[in-house]
PDB file of N, CA and C in Angstrom:
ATOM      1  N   UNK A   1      12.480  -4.311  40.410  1.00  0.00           N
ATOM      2  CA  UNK A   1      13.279  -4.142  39.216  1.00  0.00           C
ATOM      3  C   UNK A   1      12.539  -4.681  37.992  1.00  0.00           C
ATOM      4  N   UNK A   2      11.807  -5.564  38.170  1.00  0.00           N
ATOM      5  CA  UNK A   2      11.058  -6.501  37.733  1.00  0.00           C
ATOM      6  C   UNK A   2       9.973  -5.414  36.543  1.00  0.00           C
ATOM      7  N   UNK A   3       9.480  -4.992  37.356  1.00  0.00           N
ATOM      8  CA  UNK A   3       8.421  -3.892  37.104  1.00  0.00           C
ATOM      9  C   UNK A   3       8.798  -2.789  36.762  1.00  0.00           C
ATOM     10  N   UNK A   4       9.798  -2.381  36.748  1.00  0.00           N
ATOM     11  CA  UNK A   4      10.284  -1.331  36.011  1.00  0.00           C
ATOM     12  C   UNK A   4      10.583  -1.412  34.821  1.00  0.00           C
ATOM     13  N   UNK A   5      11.491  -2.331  34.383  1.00  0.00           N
ATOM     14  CA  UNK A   5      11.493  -2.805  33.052  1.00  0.00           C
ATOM     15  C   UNK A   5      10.597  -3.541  32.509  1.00  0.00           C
ATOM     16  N   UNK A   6       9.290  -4.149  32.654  1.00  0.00           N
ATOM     17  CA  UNK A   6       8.243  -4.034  32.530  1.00  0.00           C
ATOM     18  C   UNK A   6       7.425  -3.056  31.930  1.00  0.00           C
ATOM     19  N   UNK A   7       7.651  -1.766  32.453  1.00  0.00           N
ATOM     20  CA  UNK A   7       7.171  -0.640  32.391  1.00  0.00           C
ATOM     21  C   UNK A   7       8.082   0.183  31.189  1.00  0.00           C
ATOM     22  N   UNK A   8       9.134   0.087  31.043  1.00  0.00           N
ATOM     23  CA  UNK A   8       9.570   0.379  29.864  1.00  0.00           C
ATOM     24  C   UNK A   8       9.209  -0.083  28.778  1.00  0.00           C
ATOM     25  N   UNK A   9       9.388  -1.582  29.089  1.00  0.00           N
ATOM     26  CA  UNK A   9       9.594  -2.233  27.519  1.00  0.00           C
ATOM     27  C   UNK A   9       7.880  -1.929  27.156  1.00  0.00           C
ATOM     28  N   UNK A  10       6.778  -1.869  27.948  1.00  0.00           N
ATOM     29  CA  UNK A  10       5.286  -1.782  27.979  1.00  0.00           C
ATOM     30  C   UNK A  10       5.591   0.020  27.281  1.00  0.00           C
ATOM     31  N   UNK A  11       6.599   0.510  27.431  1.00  0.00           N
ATOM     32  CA  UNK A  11       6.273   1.994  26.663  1.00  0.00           C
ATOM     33  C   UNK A  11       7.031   2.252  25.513  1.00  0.00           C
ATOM     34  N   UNK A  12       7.952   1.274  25.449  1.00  0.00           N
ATOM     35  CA  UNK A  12       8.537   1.254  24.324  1.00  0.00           C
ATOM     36  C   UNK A  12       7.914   0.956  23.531  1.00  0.00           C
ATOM     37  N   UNK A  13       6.916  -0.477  23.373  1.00  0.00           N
ATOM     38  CA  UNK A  13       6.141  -1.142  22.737  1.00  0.00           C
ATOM     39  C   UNK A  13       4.811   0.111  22.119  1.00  0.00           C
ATOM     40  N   UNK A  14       4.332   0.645  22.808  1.00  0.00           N
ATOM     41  CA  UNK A  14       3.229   1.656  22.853  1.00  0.00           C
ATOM     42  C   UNK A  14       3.905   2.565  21.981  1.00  0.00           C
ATOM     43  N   UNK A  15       5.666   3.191  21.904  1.00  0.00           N
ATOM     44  CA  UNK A  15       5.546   4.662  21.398  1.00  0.00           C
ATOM     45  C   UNK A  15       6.298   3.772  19.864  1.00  0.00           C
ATOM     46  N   UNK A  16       6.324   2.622  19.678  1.00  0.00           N
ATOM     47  CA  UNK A  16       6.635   1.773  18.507  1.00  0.00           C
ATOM     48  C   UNK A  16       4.981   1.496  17.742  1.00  0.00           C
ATOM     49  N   UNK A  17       4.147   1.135  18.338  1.00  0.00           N
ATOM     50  CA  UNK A  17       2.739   1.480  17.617  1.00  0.00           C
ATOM     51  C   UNK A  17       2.560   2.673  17.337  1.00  0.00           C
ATOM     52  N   UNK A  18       3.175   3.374  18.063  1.00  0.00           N
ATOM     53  CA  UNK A  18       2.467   5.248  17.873  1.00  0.00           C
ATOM     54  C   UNK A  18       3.442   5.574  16.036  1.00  0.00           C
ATOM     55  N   UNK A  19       4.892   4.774  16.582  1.00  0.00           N
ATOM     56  CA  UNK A  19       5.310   5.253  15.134  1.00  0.00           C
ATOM     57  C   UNK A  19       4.905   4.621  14.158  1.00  0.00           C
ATOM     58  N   UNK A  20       4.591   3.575  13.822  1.00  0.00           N
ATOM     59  CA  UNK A  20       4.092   2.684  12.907  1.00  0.00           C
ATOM     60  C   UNK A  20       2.905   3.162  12.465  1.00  0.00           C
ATOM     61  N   UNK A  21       1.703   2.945  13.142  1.00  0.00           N
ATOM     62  CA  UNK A  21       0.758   3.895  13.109  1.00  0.00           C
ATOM     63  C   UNK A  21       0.612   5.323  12.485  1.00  0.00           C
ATOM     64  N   UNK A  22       1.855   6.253  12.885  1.00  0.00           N
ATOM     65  CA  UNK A  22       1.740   7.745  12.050  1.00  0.00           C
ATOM     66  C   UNK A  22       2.594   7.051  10.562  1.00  0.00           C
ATOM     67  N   UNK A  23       3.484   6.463  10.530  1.00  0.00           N
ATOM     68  CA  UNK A  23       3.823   6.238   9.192  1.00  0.00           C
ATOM     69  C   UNK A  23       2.837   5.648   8.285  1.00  0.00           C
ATOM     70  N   UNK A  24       2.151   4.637   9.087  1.00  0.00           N
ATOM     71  CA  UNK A  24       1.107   3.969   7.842  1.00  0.00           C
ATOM     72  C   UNK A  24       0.078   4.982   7.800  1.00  0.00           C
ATOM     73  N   UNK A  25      -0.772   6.406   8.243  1.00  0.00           N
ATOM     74  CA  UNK A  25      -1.307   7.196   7.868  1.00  0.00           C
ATOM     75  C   UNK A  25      -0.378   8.101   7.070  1.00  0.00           C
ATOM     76  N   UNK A  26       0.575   8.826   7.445  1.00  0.00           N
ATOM     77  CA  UNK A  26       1.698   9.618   6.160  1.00  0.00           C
ATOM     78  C   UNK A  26       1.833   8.744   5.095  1.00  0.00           C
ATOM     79  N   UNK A  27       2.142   7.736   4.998  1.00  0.00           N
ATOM     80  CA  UNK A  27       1.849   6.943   3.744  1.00  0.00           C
ATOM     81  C   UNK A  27       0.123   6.987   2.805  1.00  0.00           C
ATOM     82  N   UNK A  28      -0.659   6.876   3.731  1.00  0.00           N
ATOM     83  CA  UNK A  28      -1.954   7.031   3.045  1.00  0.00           C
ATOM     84  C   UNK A  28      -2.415   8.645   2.043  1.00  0.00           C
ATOM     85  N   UNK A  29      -1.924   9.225   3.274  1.00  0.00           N
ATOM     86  CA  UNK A  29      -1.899  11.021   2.935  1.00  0.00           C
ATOM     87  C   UNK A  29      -0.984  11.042   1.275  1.00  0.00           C
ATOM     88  N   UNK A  30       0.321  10.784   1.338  1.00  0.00           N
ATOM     89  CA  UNK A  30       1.245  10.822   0.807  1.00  0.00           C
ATOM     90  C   UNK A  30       1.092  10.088  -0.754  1.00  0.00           C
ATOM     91  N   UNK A  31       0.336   8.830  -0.673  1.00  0.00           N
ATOM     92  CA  UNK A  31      -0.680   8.253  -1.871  1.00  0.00           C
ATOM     93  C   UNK A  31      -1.360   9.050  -2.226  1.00  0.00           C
ATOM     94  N   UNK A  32      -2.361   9.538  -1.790  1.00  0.00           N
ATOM     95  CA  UNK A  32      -3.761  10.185  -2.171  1.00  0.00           C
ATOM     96  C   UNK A  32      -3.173  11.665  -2.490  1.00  0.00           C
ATOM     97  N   UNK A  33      -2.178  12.216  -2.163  1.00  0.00           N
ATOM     98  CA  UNK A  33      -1.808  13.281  -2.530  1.00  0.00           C
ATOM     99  C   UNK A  33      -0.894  13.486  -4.110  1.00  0.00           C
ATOM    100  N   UNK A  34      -0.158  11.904  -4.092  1.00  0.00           N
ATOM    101  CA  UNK A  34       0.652  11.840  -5.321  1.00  0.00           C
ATOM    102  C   UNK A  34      -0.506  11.318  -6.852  1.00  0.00           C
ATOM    103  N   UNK A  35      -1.472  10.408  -6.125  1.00  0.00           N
ATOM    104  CA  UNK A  35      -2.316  10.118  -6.801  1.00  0.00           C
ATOM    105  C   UNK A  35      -3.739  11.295  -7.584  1.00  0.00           C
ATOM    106  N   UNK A  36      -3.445  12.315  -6.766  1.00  0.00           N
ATOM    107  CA  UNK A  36      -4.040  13.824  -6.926  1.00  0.00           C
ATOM    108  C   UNK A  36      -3.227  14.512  -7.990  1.00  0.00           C
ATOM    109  N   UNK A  37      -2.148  14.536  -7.852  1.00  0.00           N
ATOM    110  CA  UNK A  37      -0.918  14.967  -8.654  1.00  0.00           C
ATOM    111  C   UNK A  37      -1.111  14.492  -9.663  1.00  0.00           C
ATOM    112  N   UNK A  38      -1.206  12.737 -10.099  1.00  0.00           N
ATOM    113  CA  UNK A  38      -1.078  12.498 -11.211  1.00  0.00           C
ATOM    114  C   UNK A  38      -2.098  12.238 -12.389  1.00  0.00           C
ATOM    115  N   UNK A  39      -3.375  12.541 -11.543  1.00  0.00           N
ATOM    116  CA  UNK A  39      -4.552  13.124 -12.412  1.00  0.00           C
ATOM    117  C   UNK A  39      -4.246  13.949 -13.415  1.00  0.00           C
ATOM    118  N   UNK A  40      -4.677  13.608 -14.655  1.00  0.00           N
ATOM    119  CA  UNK A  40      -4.729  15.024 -15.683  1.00  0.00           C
ATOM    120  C   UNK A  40      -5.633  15.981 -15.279  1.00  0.00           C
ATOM    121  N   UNK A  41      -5.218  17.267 -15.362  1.00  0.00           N
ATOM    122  CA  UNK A  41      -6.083  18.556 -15.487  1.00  0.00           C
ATOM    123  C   UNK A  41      -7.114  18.579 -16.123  1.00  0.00           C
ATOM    124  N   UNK A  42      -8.372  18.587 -15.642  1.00  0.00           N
ATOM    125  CA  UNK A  42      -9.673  18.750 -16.600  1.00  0.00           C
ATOM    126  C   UNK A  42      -9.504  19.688 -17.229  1.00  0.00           C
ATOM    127  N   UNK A  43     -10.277  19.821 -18.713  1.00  0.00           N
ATOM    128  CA  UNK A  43     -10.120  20.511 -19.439  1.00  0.00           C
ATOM    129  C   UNK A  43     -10.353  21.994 -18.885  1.00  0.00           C
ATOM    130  N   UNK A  44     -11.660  21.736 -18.037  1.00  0.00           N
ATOM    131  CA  UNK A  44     -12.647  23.016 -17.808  1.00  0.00           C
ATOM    132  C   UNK A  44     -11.526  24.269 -16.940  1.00  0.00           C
ATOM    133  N   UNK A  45     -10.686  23.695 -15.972  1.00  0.00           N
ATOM    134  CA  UNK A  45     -10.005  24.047 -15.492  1.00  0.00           C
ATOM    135  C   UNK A  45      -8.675  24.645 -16.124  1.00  0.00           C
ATOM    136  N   UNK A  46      -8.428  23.384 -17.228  1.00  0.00           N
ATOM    137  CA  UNK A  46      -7.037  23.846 -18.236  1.00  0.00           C
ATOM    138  C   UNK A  46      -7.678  25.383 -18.894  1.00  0.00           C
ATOM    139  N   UNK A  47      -9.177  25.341 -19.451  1.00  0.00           N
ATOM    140  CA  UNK A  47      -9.558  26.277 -20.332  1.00  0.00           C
ATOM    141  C   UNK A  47      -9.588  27.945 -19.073  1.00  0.00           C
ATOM    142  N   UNK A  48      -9.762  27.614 -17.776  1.00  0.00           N
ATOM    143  CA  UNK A  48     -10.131  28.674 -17.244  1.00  0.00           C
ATOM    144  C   UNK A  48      -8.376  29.113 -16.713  1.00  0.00           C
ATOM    145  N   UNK A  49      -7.533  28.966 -17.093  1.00  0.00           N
ATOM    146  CA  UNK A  49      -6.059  29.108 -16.613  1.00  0.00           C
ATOM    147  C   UNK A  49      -5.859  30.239 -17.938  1.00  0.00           C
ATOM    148  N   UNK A  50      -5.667  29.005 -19.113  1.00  0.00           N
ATOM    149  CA  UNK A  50      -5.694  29.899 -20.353  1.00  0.00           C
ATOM    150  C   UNK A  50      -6.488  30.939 -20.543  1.00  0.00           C
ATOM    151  N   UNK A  51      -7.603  31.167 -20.109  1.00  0.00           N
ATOM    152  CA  UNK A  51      -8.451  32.396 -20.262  1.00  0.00           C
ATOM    153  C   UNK A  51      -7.559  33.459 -19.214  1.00  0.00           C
ATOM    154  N   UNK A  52      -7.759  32.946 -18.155  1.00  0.00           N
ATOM    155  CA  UNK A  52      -6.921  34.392 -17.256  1.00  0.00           C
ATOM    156  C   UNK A  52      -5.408  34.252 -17.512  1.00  0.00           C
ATOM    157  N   UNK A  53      -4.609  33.643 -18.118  1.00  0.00           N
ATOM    158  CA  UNK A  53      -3.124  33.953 -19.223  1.00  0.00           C
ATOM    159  C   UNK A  53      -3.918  35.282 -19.981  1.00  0.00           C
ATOM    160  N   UNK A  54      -4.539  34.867 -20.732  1.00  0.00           N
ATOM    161  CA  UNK A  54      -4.934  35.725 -21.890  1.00  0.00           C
ATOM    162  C   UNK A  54      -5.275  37.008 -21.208  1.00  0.00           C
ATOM    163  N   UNK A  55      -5.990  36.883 -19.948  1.00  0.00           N
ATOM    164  CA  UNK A  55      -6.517  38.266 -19.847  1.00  0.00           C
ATOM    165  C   UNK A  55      -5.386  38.876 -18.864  1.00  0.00           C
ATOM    166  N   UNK A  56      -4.309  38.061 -18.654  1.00  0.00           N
ATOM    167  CA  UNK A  56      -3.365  38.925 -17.711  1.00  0.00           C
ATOM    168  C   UNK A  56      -2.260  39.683 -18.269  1.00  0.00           C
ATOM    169  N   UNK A  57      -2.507  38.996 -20.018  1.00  0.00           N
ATOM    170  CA  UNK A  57      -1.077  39.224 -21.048  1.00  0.00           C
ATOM    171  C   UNK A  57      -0.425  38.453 -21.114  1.00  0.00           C
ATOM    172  N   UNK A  58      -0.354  37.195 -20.646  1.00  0.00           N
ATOM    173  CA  UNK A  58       1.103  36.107 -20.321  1.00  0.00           C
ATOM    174  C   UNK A  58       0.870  35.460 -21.263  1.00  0.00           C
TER     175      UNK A  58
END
């Protein structure tokens, strides 16, 4: 009996790192993605949007 619950709490423990673990990478992703976001638009890029506006009519 001993060893059975042993064996749980030993997988409980394991699929509690597994979640911790994927959250603290979705958190990293989730930074670097908002931190991507809140970059300003280089110009070169702003200027090549406005050029194909212009050439689409918009």
């Amino acid at each position: 009996m001993c060893e059975a619950r042993d064996a749980i709490r030993a997988r409980k423990c394991a699929a509690d790192d597994l979640t911790r673990a994927c959250a603290a990478r979705g958190n990293i992703l989730a930074k670097a993605f908002l931190a991507a976001l809140a970059e300003p638009v280089p110009d070169d890029l702003r200027r090549l949007v406005e050029e194909a506006d212009r050439k689409l009519g918009h």
